[in-house]
Protein backbone atom coordinates (compact mmCIF):
# COMPACT_ATOMS: atom_id res chain seq x y z
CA UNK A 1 19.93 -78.57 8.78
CA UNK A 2 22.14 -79.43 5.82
CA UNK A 3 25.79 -81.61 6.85
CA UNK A 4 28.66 -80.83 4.46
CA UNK A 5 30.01 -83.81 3.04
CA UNK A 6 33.81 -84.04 2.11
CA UNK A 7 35.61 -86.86 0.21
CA UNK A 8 39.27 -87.20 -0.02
CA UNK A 9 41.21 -86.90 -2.94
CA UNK A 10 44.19 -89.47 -3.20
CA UNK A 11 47.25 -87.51 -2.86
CA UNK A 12 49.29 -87.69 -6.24
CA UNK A 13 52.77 -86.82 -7.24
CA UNK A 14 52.17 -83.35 -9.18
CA UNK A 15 54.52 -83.06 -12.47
CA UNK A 16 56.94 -79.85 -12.67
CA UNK A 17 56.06 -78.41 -16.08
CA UNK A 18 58.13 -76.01 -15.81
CA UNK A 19 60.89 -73.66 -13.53
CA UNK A 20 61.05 -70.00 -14.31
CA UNK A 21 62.81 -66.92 -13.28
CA UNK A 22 59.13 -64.99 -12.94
CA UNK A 23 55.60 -66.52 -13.03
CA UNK A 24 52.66 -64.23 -13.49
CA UNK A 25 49.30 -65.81 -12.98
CA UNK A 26 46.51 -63.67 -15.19
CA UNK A 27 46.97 -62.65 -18.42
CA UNK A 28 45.09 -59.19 -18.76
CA UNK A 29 46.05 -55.89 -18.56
CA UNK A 30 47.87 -55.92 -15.76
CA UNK A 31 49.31 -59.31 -16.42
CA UNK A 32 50.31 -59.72 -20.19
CA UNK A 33 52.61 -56.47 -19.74
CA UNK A 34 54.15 -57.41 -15.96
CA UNK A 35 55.00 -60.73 -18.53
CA UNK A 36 56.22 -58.86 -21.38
CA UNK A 37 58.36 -56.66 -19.01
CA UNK A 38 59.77 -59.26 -16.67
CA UNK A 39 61.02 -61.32 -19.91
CA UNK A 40 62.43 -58.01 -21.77
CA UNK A 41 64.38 -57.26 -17.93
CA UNK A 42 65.78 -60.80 -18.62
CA UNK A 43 64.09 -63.12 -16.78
CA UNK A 44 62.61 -66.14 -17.74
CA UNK A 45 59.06 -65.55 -17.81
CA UNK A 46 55.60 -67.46 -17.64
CA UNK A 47 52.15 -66.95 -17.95
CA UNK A 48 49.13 -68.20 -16.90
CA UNK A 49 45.51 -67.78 -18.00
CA UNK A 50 42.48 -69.28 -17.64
CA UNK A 51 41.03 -68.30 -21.15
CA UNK A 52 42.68 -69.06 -24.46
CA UNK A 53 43.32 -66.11 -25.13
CA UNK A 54 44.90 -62.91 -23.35
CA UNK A 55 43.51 -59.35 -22.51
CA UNK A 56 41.22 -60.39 -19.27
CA UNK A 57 38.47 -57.62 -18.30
CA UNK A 58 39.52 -55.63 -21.84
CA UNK A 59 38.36 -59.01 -24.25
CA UNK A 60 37.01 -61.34 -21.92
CA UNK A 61 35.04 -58.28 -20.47
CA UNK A 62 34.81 -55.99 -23.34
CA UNK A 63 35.30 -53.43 -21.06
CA UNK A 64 35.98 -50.70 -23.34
CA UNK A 65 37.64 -47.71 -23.83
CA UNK A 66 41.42 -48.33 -21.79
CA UNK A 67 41.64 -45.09 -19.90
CA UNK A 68 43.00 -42.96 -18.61
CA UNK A 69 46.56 -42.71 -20.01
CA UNK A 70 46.56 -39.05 -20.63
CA UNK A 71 45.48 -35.81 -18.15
CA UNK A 72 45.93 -32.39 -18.42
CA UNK A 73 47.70 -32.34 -21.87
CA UNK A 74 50.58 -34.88 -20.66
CA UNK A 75 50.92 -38.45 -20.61
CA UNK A 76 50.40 -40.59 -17.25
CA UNK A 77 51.09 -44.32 -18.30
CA UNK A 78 54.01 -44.95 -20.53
CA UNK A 79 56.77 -47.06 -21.50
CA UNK A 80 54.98 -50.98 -22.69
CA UNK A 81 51.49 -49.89 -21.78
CA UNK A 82 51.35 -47.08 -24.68
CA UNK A 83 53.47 -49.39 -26.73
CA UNK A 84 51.05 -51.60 -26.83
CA UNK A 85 48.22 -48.79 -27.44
CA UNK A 86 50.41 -47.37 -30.61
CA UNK A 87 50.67 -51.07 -31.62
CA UNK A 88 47.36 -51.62 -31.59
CA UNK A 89 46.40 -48.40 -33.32
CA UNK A 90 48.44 -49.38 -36.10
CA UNK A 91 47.15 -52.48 -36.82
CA UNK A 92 44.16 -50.87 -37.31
CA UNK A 93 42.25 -52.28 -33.68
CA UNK A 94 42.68 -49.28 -31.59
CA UNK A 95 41.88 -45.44 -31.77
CA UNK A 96 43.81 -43.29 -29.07
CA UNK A 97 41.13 -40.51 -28.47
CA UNK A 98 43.14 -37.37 -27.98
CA UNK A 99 43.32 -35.37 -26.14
CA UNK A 100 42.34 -37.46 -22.70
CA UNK A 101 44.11 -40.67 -23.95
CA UNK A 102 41.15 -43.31 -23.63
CA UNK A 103 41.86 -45.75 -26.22
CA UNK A 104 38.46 -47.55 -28.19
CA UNK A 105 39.54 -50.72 -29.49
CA UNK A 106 38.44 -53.68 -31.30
CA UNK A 107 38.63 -56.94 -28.93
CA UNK A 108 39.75 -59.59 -31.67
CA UNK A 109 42.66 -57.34 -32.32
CA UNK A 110 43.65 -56.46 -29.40
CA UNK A 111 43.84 -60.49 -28.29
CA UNK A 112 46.46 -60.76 -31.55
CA UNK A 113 48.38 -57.63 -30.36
CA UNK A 114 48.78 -58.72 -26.77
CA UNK A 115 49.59 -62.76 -28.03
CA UNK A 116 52.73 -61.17 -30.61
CA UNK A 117 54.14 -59.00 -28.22
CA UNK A 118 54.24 -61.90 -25.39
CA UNK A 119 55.51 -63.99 -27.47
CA UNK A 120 57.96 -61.55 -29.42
CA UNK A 121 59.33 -60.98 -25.60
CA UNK A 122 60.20 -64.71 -25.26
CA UNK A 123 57.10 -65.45 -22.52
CA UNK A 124 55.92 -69.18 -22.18
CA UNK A 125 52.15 -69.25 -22.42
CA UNK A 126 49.99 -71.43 -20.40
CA UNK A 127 46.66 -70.73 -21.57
CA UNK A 128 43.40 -72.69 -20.84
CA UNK A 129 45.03 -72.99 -16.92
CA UNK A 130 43.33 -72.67 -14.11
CA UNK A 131 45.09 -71.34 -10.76
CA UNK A 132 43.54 -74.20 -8.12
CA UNK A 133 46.68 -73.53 -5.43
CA UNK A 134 50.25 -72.86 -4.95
CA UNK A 135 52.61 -74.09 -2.16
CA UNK A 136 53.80 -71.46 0.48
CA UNK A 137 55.96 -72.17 3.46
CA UNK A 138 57.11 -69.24 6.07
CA UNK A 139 55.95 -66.65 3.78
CA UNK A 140 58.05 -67.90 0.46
CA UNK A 141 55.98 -69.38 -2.63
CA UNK A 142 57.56 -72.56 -3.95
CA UNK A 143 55.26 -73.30 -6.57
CA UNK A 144 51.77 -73.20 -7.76
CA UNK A 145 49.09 -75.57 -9.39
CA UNK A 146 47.66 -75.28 -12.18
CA UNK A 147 44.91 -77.46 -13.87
CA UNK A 148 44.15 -77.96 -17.67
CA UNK A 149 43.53 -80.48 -20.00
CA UNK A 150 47.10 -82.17 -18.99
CA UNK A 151 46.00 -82.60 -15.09
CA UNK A 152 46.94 -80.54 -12.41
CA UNK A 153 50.31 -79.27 -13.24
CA UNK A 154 53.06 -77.36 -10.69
CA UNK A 155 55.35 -74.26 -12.03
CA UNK A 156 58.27 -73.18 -9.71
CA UNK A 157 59.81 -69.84 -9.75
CA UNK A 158 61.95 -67.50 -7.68
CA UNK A 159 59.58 -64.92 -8.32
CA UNK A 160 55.27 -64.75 -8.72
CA UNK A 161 53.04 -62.02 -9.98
CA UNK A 162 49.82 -61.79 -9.02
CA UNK A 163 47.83 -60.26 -11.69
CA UNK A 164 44.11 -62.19 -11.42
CA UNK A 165 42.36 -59.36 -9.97
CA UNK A 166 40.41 -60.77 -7.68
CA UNK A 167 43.95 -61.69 -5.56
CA UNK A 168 43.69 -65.30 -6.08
CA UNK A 169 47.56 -65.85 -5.65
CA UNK A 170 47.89 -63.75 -2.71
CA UNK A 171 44.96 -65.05 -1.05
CA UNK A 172 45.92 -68.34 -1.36
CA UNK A 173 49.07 -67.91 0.46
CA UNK A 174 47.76 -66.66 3.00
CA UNK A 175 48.21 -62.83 2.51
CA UNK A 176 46.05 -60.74 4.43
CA UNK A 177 43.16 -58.36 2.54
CA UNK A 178 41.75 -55.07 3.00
CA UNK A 179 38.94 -55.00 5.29
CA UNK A 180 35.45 -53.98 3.68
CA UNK A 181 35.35 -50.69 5.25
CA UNK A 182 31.60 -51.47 6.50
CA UNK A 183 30.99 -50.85 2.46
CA UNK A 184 29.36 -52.89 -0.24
CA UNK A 185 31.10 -54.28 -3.21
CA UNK A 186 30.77 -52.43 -6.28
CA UNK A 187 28.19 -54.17 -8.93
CA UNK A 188 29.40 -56.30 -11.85
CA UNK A 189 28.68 -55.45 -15.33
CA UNK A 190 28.02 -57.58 -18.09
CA UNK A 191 28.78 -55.37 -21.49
CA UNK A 192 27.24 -56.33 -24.53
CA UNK A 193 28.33 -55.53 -28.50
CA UNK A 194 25.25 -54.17 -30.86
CA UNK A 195 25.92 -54.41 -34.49
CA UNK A 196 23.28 -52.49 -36.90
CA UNK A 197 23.55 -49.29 -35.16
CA UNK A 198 23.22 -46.09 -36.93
CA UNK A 199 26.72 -44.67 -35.50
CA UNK A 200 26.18 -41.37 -38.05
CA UNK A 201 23.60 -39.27 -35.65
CA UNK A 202 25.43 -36.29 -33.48
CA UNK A 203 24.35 -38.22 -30.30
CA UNK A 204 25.51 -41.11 -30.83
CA UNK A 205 28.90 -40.11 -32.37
CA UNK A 206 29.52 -37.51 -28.88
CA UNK A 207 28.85 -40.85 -26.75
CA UNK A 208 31.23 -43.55 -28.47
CA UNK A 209 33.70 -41.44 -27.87
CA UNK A 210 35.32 -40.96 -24.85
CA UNK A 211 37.83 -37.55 -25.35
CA UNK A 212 36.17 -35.11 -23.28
CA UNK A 213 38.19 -34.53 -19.83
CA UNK A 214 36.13 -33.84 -16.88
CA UNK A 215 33.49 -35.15 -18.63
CA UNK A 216 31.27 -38.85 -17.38
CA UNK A 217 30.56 -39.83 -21.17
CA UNK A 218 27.08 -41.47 -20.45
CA UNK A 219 24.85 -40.78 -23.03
CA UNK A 220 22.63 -38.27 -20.84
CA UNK A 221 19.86 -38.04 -23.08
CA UNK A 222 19.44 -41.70 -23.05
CA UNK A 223 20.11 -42.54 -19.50
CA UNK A 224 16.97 -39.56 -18.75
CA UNK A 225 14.25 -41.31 -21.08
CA UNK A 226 15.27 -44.77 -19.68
CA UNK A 227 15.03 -43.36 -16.21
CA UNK A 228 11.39 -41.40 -17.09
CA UNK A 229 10.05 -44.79 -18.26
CA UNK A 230 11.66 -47.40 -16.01
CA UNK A 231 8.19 -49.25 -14.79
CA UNK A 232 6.59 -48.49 -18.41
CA UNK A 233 9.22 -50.34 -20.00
CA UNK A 234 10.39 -53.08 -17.52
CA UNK A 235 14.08 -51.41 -17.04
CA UNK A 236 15.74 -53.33 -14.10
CA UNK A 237 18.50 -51.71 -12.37
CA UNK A 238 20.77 -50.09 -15.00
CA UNK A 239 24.26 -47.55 -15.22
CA UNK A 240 25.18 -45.24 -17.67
CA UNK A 241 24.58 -45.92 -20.66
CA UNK A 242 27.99 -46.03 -22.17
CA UNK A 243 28.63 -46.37 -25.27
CA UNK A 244 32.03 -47.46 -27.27
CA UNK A 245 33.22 -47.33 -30.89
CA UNK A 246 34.61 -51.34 -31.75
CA UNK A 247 35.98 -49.26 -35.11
CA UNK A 248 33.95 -51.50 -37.29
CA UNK A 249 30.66 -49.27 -39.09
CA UNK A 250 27.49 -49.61 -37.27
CA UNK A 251 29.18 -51.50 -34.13
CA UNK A 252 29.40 -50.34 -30.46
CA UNK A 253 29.76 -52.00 -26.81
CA UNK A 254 27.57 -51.21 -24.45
CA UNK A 255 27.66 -51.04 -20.60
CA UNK A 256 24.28 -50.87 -18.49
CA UNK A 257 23.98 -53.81 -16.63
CA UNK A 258 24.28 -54.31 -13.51
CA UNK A 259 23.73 -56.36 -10.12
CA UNK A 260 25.14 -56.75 -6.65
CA UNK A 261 27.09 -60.04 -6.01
CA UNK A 262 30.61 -61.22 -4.91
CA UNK A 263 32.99 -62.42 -7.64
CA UNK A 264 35.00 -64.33 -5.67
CA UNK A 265 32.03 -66.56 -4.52
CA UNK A 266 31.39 -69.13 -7.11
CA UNK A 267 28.05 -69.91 -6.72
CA UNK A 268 27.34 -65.97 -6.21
CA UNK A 269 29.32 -64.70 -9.53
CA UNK A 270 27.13 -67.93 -11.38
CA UNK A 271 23.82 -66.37 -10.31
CA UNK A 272 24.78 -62.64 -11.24
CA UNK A 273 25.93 -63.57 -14.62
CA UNK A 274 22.64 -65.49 -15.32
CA UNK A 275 21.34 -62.08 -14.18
CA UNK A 276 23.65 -60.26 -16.11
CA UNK A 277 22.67 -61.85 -19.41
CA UNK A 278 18.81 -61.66 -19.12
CA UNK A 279 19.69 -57.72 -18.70
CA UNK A 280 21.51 -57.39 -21.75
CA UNK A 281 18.95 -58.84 -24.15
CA UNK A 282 16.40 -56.91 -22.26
CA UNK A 283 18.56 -53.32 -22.74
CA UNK A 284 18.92 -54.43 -26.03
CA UNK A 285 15.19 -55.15 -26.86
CA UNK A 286 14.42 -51.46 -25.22
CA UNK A 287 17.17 -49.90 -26.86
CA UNK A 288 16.15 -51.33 -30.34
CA UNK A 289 12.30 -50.71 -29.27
CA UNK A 290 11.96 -46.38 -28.52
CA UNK A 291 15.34 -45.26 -29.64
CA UNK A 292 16.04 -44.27 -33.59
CA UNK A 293 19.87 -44.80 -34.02
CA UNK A 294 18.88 -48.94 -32.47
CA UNK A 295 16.11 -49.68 -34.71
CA UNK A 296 18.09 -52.28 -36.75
CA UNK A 297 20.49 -53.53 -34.35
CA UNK A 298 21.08 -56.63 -32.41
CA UNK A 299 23.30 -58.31 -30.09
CA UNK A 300 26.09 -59.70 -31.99
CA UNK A 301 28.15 -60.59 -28.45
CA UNK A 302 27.52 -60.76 -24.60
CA UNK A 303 31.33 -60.73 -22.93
CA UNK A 304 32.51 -63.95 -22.05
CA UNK A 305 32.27 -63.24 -18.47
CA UNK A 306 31.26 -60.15 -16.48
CA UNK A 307 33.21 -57.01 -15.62
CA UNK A 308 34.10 -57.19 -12.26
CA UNK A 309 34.79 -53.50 -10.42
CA UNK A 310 35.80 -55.01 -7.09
CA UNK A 311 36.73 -57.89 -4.84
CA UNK A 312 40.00 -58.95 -2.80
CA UNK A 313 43.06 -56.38 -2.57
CA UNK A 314 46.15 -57.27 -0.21
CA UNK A 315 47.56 -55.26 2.38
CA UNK A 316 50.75 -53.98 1.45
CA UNK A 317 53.48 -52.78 2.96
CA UNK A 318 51.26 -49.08 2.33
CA UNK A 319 48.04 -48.83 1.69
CA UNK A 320 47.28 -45.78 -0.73
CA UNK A 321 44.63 -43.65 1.17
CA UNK A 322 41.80 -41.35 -0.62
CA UNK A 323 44.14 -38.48 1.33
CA UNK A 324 47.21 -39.27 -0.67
CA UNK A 325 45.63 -40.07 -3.84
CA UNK A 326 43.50 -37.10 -4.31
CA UNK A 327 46.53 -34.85 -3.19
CA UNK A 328 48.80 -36.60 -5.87
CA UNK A 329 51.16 -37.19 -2.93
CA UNK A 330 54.34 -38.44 -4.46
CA UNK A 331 56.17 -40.94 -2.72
CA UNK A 332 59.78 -41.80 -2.59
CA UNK A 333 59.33 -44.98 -4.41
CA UNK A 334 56.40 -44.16 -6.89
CA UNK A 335 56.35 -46.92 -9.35
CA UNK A 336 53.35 -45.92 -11.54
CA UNK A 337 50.49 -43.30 -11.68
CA UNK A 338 46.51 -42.80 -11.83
CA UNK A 339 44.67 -40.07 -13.37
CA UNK A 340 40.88 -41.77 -13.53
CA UNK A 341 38.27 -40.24 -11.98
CA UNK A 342 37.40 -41.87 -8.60
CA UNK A 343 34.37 -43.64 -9.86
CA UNK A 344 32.29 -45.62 -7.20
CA UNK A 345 29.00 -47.01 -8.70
CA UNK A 346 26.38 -48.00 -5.66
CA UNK A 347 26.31 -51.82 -5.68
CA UNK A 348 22.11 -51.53 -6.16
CA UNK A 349 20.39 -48.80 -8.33
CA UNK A 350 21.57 -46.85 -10.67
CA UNK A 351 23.36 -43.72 -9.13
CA UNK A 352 26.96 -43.32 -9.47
CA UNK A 353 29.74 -40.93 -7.54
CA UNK A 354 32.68 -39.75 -9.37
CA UNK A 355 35.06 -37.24 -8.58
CA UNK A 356 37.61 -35.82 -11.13
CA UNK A 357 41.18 -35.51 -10.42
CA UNK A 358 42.98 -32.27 -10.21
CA UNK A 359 46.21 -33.87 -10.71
CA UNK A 360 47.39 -37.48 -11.88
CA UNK A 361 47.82 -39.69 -8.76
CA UNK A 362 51.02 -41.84 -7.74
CA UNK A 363 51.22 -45.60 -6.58
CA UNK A 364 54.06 -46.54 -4.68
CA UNK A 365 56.25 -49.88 -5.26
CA UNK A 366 55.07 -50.54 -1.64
CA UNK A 367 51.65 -51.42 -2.40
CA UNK A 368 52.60 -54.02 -4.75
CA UNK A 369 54.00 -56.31 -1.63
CA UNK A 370 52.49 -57.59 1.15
CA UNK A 371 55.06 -57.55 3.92
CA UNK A 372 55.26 -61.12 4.93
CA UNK A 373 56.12 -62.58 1.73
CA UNK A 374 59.46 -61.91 -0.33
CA UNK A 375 58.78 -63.20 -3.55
CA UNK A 376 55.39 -62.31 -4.38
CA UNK A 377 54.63 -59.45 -6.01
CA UNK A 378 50.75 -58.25 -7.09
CA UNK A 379 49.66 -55.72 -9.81
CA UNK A 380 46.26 -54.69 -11.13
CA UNK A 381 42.91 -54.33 -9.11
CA UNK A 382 44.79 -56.44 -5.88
CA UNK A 383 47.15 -53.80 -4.97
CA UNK A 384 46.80 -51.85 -1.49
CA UNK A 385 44.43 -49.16 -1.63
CA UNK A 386 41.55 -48.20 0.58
CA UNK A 387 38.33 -48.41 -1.09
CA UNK A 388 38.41 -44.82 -2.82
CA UNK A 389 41.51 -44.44 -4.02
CA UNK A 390 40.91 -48.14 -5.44
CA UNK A 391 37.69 -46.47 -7.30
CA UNK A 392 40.24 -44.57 -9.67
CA UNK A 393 42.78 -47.04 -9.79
CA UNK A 394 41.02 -50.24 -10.64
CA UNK A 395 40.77 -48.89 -14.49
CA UNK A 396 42.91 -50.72 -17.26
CA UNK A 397 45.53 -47.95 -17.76
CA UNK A 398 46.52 -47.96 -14.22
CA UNK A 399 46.39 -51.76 -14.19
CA UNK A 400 48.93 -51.76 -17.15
CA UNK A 401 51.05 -49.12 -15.10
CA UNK A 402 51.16 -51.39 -12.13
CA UNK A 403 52.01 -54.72 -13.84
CA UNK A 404 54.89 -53.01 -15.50
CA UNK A 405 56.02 -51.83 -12.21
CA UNK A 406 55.78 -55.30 -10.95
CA UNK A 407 57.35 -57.03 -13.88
CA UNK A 408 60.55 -55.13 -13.70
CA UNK A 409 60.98 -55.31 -9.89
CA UNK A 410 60.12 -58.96 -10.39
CA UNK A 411 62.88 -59.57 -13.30
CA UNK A 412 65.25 -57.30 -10.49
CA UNK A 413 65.05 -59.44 -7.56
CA UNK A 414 64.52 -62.56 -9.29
CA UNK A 415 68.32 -61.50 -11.27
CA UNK A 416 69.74 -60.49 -7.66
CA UNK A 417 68.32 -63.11 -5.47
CA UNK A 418 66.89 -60.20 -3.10
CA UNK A 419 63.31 -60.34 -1.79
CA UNK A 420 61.28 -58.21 -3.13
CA UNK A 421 61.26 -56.00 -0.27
CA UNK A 422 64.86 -55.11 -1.31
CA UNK A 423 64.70 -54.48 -4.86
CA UNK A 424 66.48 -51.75 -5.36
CA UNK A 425 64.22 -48.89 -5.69
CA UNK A 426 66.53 -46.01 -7.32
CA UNK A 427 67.45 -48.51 -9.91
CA UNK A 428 63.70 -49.92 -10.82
CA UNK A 429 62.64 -46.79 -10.98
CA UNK A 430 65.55 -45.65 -13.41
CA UNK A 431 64.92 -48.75 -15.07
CA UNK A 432 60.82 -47.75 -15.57
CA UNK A 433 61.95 -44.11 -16.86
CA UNK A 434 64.13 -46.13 -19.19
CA UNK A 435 61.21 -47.73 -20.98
CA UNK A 436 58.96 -44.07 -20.85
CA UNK A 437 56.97 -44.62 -17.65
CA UNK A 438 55.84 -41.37 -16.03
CA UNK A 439 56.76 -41.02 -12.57
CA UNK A 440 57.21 -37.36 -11.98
């Protein structure tokens, strides 16, 4: 039987680096635009990341394309999120795909697209910065730690943002979670970019691109002859394939691995990405070894950490049920909307279930608060959803929608003094129509 030591650390006086209007801990989707909303609604913004750079599942991940930000001919996710999409475009590192709206993009730019426009809003970076805790009393944050290269640092705030995806904020305080729903996680994915692929053949030119509504864009033919041969060829557990144009000739991103674990376990999320890497080079090797358009390619990158589908999501003050999603029930204080298929992918083997929406979805502002706390706010995959509704809305586009939501209501209460329970919810949402977010 194994005894758990503990030591004790000497308690230290932890330096203030800064005070802030808004904080927003995690810097992808979700969080560089609550950040760059927050600091254009006034307030004086920060935000942390753990990487040195910004763009989380999207460059960390290379989860590619962003979808779904159009659906049935009309836009779903405006205002900063497609700003950011037409920015990227034009600098040459993104490629809306009309007429669905998934957007292909090339990671290196879109990290230099997401830095200017946080900066150009006036946000303080803390890159390289580890969330290790925060100090909560009666259900108001005071501050949170942070540790880099400097120590263990503490920012203050009137007003926090939870945008890590895996909830690490809101868990911390104390915020209570969705229960499991007597279901398994959904499996992590490790994508992987191929250079030296022939990107001129019909089938590989209808997978890369992802502008067919209604449509999963697996590459079918593919996915069959892997599945014919999966003892033959020593195939472990696998999804799609999908395919992604990067925009640069004879490059794509791949997504086929895949494994059971729990992210938010650090020992467990060490052993799938050891996992997780093995695959790629082996779906590489296969892919280079039987199919013609992979003959001359090889792995050029592995993401810096593995795509992560599910984990921790608070309880709001409503919890968006499969009911009310698939029925595009609008609520009185709809914030943001969702228009992915609901896409749940069995934590082991290779089957998939995804149902297509008739009609874009709605999130209200109520799922971005958990009741007991007045000045934290979440956005991206923590928000209050029951486990299918989260299938659809755990995608980057509605992440983007949901941190802009947030950042505004954040910038609002933070300007009024008001928990975030009272924000004003005529006013945000004038204030989100103002900037071209879709809530009708």
């Amino acid at each position: 039987m194994s005894t758990k030591f503990c030591v004790e650390r000497p308690a230290d006086s932890i330096p203030v680096a800064g005070q802030y209007d808004v904080v927003v801990c995690g810097g992808g989707p979700a969080g560089f635009i609550a950040a760059i909303a927050a600091a254009r609604g006034g307030a004086r913004t920060a935000l942390v990341e753990r990487y040195g750079f910004l763009g989380g599942m999207a460059t960390a991940g290379i989860v590619a394309p962003l979808s779904v930000f159009t659906y049935n001919g009309e836009k779903v996710i405006g205002g900063i999120p497609w700003e950011f999409c037409e920015r990227l475009q034009a600098m040459g590192g993104g490629l809306i795909e009309k007429p669905l709206g998934n957007v292909a993009f090339e990671p290196e730019l879109y990290k230099l697209c997401c830095q200017r426009m946080v900066l150009e809003a006036g946000v303080e970076l803390y890159t390289n910065s580890y969330l290790s805790g925060c100090i909560c009393n009666a259900g108001t944050l005071e501050a949170i730690f942070i540790d880099n290269k400097n120590g263990t640092e503490a920012l203050k705030a009137k007003v926090f943002i939870d945008c890590t995806g895996d909830a690490d904020l809101a868990w911390a305080a104390g915020a209570p979670m969705q229960p499991s729903e007597g279901k398994p996680l959904q499996p992590l994915s490790s994508y992987f970019v191929l250079s030296g692929v022939d990107t001129s053949t019909p089938r590989m030119q209808q997978a890369m691109h992802h502008n067919r509504q209604g449509v999963n864009c697996h590459c079918v033919e593919i996915r069959d002859t892997l599945l014919a041969h999966k003892e033959e060829w020593g195939i472990p557990e696998f999804g799609g394939p999908w395919f992604c144009t990067t925009l640069q000739p004879g490059v794509v991103t791949v997504n086929m691995t895949r494994t059971a674990a729990d992210a938010t376990s650090n020992r467990d999320f060490s052993r799938a990405e050891c996992i997780l890497r093995e695959q790629a080079f082996t779906m590489a090797r296969v892919l280079k070894e039987h199919f013609p358009e992979f003959k001359d390619s090889y792995i050029s990158a592995v993401a810096v950490q593995a795509g992560v589908r599910e984990t921790r999501r608070i309880i709001g003050a409503h919890t968006i049920t499969a009911d009310e999603y698939v029925s595009a029930f609008h609520y009185p204080d709809s914030v943001s909307r969702g228009a992915h298929p609901i896409d749940i992918h069995v934590a082991n083997g290779a089957s998939q279930n995804v149902t297509f929406l008739k009609t874009p979805a709605y999130v209200p502002y109520r799922a971005l608060y958990s009741p007991g706390f007045g000045n934290l706010l979440v956005a991206g995959r923590c928000i209050s959803a029951d486990k299918t509704a989260f299938a659809s809305l755990r995608v980057q586009a509605s992440c983007m929608g949901t941190g802009q939501a947030a950042g505004i209501a954040a910038s609002m209460a933070a300007a009024s003094g008001c928990s975030v329970r009272d924000v004003d919810i005529d006013l945000l949402t004038t204030r989100l129509r103002e900037l071209g977010a879709v809530l009708n």
